[in-house]
PDB file of N, CA and C in Angstrom:
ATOM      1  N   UNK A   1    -156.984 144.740  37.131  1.00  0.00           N
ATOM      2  CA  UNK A   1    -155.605 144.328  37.307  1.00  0.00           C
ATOM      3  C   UNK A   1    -154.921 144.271  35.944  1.00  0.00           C
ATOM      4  N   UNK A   2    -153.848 144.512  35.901  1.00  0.00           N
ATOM      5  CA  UNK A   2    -152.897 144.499  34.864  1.00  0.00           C
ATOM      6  C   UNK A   2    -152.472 142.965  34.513  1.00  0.00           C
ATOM      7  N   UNK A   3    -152.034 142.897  32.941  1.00  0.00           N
ATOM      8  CA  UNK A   3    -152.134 141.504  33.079  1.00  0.00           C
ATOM      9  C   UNK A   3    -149.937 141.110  33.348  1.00  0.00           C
ATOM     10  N   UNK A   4    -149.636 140.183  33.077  1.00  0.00           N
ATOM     11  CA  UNK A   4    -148.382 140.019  34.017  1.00  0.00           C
ATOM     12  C   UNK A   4    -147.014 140.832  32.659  1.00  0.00           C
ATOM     13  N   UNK A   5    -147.771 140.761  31.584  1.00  0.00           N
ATOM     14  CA  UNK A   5    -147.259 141.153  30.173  1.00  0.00           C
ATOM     15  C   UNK A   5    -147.002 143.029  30.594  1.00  0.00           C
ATOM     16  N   UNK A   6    -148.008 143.506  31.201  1.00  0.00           N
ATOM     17  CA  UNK A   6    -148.203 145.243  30.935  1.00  0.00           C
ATOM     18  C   UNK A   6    -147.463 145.859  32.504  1.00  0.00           C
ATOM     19  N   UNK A   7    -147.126 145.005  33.373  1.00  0.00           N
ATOM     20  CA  UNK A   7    -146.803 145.052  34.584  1.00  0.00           C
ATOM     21  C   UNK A   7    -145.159 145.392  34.763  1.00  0.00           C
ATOM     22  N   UNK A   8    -144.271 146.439  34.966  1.00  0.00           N
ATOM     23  CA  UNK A   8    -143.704 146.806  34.853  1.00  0.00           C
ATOM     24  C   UNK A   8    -142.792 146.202  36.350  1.00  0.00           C
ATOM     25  N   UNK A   9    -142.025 145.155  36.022  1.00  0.00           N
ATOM     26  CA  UNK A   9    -141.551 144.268  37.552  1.00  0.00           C
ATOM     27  C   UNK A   9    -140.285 144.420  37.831  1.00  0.00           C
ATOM     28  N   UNK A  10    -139.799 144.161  36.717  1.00  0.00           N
ATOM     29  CA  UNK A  10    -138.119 143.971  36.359  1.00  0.00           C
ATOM     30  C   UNK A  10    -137.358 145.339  37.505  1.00  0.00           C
ATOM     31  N   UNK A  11    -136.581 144.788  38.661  1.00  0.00           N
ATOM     32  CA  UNK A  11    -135.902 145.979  38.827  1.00  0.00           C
ATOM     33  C   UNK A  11    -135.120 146.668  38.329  1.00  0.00           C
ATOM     34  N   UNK A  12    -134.186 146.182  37.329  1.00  0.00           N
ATOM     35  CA  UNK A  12    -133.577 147.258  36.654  1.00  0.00           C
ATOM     36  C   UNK A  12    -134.430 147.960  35.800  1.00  0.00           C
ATOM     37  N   UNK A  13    -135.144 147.567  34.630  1.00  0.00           N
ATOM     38  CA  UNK A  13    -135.847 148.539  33.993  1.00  0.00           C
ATOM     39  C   UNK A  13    -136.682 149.507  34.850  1.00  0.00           C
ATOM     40  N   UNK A  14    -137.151 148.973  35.931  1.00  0.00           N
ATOM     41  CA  UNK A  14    -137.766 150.268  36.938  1.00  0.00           C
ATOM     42  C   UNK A  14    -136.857 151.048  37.363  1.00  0.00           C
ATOM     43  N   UNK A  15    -135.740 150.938  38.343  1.00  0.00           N
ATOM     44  CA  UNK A  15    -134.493 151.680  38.522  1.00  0.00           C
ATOM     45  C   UNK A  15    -134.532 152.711  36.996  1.00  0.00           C
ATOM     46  N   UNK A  16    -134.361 152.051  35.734  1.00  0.00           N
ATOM     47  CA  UNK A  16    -133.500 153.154  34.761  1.00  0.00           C
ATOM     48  C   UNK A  16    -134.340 153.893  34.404  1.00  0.00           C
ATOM     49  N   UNK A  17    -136.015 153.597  34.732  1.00  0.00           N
ATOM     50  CA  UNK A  17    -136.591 154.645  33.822  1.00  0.00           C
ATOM     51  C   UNK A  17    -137.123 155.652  35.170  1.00  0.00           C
ATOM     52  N   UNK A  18    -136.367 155.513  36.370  1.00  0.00           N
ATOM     53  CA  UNK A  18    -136.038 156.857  36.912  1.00  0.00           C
ATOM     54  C   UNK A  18    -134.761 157.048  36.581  1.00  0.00           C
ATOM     55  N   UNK A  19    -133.815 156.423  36.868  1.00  0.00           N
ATOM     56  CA  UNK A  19    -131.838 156.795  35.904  1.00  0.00           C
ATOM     57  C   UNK A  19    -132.490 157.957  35.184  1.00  0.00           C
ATOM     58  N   UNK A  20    -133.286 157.568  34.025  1.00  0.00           N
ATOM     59  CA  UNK A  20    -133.238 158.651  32.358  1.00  0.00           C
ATOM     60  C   UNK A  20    -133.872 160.319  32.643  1.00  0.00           C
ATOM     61  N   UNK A  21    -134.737 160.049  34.174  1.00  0.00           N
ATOM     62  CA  UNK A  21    -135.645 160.939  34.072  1.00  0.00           C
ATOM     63  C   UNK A  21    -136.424 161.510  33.046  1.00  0.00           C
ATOM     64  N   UNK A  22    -136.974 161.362  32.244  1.00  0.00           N
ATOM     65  CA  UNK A  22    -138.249 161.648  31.141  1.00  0.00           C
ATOM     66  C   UNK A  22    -139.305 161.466  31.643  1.00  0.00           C
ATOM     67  N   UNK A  23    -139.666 162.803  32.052  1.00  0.00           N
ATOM     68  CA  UNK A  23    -141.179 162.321  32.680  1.00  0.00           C
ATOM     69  C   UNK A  23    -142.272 163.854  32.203  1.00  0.00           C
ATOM     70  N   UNK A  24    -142.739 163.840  32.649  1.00  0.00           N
ATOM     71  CA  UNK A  24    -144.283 164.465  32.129  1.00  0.00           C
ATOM     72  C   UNK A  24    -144.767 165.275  33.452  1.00  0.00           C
ATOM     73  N   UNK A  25    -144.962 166.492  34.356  1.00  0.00           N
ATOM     74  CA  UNK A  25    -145.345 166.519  35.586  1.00  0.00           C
ATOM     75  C   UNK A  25    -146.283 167.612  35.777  1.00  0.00           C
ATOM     76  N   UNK A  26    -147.228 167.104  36.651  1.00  0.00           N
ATOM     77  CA  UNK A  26    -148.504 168.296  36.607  1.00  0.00           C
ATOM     78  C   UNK A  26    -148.339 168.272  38.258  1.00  0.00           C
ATOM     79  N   UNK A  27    -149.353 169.128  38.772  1.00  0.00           N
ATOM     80  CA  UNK A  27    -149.588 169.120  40.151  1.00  0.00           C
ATOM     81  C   UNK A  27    -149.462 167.805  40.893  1.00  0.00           C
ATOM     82  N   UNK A  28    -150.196 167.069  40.559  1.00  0.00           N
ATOM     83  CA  UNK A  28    -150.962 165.642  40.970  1.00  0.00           C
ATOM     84  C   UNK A  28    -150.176 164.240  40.596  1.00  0.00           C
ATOM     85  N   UNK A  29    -149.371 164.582  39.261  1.00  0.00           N
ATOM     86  CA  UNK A  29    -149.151 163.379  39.453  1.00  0.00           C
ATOM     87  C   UNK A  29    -147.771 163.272  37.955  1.00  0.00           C
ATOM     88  N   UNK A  30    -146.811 162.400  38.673  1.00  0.00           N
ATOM     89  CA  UNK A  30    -145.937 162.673  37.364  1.00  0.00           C
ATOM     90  C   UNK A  30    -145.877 161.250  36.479  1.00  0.00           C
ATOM     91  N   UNK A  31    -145.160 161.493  35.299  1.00  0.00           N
ATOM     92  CA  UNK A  31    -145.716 160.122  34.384  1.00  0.00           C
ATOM     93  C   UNK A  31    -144.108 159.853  34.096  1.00  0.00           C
ATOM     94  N   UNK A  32    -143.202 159.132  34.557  1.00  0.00           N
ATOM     95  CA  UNK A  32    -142.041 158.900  33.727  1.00  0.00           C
ATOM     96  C   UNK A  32    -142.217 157.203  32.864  1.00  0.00           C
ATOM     97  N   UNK A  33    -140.878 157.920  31.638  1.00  0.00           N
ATOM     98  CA  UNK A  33    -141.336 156.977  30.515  1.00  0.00           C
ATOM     99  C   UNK A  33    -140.096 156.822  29.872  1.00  0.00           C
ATOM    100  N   UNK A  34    -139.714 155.451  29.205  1.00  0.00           N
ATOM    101  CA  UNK A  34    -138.519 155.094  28.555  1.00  0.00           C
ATOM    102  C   UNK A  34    -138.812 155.190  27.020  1.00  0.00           C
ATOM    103  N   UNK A  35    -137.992 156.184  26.340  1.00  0.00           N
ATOM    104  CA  UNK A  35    -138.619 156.267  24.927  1.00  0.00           C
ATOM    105  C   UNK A  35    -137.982 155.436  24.069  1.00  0.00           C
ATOM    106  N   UNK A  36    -136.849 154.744  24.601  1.00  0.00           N
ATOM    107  CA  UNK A  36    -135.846 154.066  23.291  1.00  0.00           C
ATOM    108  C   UNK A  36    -136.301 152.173  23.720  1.00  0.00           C
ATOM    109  N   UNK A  37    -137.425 152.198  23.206  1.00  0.00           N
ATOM    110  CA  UNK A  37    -137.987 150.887  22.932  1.00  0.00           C
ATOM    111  C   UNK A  37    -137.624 149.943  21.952  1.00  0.00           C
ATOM    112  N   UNK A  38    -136.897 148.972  22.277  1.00  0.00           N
ATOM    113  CA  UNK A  38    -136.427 148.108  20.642  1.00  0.00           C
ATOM    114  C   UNK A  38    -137.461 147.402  20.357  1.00  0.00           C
ATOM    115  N   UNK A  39    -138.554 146.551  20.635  1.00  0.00           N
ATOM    116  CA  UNK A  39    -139.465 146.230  19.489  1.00  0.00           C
ATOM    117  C   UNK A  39    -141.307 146.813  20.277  1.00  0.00           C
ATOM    118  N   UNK A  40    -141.746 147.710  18.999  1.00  0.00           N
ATOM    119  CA  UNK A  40    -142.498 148.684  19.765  1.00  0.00           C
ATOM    120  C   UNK A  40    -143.505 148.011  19.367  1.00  0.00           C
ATOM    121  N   UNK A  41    -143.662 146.766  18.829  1.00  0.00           N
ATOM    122  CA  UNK A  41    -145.027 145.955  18.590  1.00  0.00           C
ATOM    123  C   UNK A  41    -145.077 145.187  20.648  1.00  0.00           C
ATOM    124  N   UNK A  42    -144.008 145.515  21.421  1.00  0.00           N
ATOM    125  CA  UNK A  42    -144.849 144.959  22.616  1.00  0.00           C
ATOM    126  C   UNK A  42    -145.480 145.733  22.948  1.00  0.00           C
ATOM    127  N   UNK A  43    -146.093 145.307  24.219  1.00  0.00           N
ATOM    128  CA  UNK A  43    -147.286 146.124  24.997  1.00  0.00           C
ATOM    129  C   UNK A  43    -146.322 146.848  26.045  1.00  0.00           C
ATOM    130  N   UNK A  44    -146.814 148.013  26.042  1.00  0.00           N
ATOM    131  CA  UNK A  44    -146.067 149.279  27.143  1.00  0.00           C
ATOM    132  C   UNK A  44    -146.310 148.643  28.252  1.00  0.00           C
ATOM    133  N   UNK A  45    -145.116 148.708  29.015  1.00  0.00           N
ATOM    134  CA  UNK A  45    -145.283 148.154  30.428  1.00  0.00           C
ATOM    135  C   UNK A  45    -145.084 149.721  30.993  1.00  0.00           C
ATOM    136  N   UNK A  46    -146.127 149.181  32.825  1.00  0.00           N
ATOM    137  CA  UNK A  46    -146.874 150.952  33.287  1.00  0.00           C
ATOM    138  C   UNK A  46    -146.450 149.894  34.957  1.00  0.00           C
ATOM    139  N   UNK A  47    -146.307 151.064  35.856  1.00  0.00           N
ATOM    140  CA  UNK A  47    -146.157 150.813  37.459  1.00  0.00           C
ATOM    141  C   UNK A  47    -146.811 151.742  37.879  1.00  0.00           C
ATOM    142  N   UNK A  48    -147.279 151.845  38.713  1.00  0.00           N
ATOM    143  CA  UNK A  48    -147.950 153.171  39.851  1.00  0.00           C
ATOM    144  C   UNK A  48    -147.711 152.857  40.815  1.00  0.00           C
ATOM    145  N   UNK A  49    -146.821 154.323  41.494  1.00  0.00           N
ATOM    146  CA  UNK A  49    -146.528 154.434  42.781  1.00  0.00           C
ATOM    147  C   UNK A  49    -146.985 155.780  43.233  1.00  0.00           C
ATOM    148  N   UNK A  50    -147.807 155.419  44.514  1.00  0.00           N
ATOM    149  CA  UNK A  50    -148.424 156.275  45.115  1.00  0.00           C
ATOM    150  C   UNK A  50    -147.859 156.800  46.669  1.00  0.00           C
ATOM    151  N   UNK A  51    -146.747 157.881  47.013  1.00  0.00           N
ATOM    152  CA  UNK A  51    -146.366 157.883  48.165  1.00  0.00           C
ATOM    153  C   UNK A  51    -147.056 158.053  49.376  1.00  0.00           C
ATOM    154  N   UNK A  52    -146.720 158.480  50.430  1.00  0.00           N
ATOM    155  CA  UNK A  52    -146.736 158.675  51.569  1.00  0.00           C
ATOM    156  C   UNK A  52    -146.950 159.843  51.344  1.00  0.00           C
ATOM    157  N   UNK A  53    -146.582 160.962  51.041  1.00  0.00           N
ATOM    158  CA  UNK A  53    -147.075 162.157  51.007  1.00  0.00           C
ATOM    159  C   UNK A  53    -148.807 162.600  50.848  1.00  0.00           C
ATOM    160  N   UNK A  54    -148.783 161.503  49.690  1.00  0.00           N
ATOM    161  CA  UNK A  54    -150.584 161.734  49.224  1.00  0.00           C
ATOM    162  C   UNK A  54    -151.727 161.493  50.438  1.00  0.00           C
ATOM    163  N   UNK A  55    -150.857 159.970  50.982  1.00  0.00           N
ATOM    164  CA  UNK A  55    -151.846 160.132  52.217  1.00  0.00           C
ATOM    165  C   UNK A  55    -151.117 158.878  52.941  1.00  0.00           C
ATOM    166  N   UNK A  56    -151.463 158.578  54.063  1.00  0.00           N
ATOM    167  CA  UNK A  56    -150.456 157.780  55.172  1.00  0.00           C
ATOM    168  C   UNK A  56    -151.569 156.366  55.304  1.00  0.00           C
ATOM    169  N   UNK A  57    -152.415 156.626  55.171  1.00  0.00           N
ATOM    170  CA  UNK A  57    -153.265 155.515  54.985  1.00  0.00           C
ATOM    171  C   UNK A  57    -153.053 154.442  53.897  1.00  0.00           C
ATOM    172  N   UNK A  58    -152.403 153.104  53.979  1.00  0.00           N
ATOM    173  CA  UNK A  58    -152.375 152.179  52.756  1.00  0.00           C
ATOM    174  C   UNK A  58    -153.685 152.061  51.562  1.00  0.00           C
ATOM    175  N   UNK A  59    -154.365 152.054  53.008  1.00  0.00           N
ATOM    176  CA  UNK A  59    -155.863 151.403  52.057  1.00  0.00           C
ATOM    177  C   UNK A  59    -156.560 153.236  51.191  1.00  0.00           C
ATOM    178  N   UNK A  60    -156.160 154.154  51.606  1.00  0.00           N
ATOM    179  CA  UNK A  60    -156.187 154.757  50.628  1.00  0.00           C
ATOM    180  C   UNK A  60    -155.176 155.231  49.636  1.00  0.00           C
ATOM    181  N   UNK A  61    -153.853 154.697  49.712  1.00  0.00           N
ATOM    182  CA  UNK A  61    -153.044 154.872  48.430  1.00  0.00           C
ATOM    183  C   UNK A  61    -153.319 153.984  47.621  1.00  0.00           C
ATOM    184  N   UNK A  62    -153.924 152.688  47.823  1.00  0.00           N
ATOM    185  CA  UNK A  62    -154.195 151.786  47.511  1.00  0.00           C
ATOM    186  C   UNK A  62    -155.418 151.924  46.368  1.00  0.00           C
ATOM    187  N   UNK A  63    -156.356 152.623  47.275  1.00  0.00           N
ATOM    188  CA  UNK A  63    -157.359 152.631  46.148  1.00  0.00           C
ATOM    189  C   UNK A  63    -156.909 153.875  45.078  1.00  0.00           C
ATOM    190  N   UNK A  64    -156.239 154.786  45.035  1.00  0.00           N
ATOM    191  CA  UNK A  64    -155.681 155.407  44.412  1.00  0.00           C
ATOM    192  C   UNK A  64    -155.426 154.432  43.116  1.00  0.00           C
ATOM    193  N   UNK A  65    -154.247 153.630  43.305  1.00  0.00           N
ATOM    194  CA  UNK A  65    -153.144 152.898  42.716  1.00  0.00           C
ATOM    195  C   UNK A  65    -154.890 152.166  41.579  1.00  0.00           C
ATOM    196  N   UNK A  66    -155.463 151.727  42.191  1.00  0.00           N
ATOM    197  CA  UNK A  66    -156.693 150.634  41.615  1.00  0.00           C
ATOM    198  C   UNK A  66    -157.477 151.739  40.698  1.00  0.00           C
ATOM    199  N   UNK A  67    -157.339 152.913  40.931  1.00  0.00           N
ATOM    200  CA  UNK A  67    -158.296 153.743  40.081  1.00  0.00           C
ATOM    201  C   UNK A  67    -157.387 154.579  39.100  1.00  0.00           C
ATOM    202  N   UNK A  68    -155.886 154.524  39.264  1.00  0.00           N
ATOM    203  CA  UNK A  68    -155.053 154.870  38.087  1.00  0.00           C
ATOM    204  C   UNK A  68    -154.952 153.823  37.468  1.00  0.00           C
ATOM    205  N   UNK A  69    -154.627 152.048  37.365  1.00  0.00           N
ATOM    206  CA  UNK A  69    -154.867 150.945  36.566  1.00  0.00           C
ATOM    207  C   UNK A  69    -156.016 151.555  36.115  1.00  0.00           C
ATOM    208  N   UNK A  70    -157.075 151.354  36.798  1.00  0.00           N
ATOM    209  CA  UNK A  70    -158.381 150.880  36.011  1.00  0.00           C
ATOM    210  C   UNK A  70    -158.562 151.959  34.631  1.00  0.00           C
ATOM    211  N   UNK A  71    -158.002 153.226  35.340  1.00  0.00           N
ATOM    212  CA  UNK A  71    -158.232 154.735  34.228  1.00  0.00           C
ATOM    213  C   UNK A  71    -156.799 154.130  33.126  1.00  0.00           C
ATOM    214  N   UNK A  72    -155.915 153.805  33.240  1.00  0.00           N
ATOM    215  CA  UNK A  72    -155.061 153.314  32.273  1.00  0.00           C
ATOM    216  C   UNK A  72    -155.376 152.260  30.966  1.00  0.00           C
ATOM    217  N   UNK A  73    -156.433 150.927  31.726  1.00  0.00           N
ATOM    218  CA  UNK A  73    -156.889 150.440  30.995  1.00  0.00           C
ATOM    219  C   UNK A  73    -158.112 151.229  29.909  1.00  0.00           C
ATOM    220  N   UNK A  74    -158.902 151.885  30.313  1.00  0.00           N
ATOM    221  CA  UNK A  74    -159.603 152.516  29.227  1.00  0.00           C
ATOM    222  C   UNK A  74    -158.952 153.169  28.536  1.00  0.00           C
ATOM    223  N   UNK A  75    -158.302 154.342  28.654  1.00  0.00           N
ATOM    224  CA  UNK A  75    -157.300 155.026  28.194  1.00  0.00           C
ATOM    225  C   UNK A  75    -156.420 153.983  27.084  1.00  0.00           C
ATOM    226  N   UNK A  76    -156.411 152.996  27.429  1.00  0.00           N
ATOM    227  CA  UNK A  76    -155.225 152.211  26.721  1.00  0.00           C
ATOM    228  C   UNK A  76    -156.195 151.560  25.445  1.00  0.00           C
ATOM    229  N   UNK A  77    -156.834 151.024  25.733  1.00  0.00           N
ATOM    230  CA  UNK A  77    -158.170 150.231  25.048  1.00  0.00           C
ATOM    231  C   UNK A  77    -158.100 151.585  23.706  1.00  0.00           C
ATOM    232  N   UNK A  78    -158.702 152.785  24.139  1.00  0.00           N
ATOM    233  CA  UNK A  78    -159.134 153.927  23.221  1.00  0.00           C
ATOM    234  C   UNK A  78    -158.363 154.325  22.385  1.00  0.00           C
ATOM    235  N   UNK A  79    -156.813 154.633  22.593  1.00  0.00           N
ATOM    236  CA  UNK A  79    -155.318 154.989  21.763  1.00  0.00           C
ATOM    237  C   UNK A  79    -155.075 153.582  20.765  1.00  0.00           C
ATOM    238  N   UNK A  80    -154.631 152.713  21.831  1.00  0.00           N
ATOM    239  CA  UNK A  80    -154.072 151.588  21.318  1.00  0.00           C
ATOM    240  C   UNK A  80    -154.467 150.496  20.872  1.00  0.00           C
ATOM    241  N   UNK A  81    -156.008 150.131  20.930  1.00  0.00           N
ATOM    242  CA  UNK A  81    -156.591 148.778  20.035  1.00  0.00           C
ATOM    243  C   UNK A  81    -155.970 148.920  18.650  1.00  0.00           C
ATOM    244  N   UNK A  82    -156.401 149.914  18.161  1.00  0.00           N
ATOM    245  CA  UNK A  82    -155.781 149.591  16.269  1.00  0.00           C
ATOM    246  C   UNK A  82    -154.377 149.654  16.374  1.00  0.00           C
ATOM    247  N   UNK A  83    -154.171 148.372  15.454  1.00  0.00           N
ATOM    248  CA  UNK A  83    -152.774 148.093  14.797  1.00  0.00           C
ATOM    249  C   UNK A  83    -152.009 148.915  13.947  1.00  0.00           C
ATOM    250  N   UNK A  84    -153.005 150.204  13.695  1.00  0.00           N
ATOM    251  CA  UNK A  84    -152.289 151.444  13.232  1.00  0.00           C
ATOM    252  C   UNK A  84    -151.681 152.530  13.706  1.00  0.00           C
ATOM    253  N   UNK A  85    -151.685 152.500  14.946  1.00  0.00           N
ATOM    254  CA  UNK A  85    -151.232 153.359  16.635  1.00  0.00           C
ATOM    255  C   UNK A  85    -150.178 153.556  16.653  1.00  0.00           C
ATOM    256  N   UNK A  86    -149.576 154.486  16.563  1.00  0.00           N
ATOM    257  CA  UNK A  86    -147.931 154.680  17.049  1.00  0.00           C
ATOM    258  C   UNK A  86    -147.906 155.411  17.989  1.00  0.00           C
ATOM    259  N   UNK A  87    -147.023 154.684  19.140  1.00  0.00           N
ATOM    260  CA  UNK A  87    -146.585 155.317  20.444  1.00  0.00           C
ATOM    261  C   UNK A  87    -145.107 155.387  20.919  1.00  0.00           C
TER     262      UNK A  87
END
């Protein structure tokens, strides 16, 4: 689980960072992202949404959603522990 700091809640900032469209898109899965951050010493806040298209079953978008966190947290751990990281 994400902790309440990395959790991306706020509806407007969710709304705008589809508004800006900046996103990243492969087959599988697209990544949108707000690049004009005013203090970039916080921690990136991340959401995952998994539609109806992928599959109609909750409990498997669900585990989806639990195995993109969990792959985010390593991923995040590996880039971003050092205080020398720019993102």
């Amino acid at each position: 689980m994400l902790t309440k700091n990395e959790r991306l809640k706020n509806r407007t900032l969710f709304n705008l960072t589809f508004k800006k469209r900046q996103k990243i898109s492969t087959k599988l899965l697209s990544l949108y992202f707000l690049k004009d951050r005013k203090d970039i010493n916080k921690l990136p806040k991340c959401a995952f949404i998994v539609g109806l298209r992928v599959n109609k079953k909750s409990t498997k978008r669900n585990l989806i959603k639990r195995r993109m966190r969990e792959a985010y947290k390593l991923i995040y751990k590996k880039c971003f522990a050092s205080n020398d990281a720019n993102y």
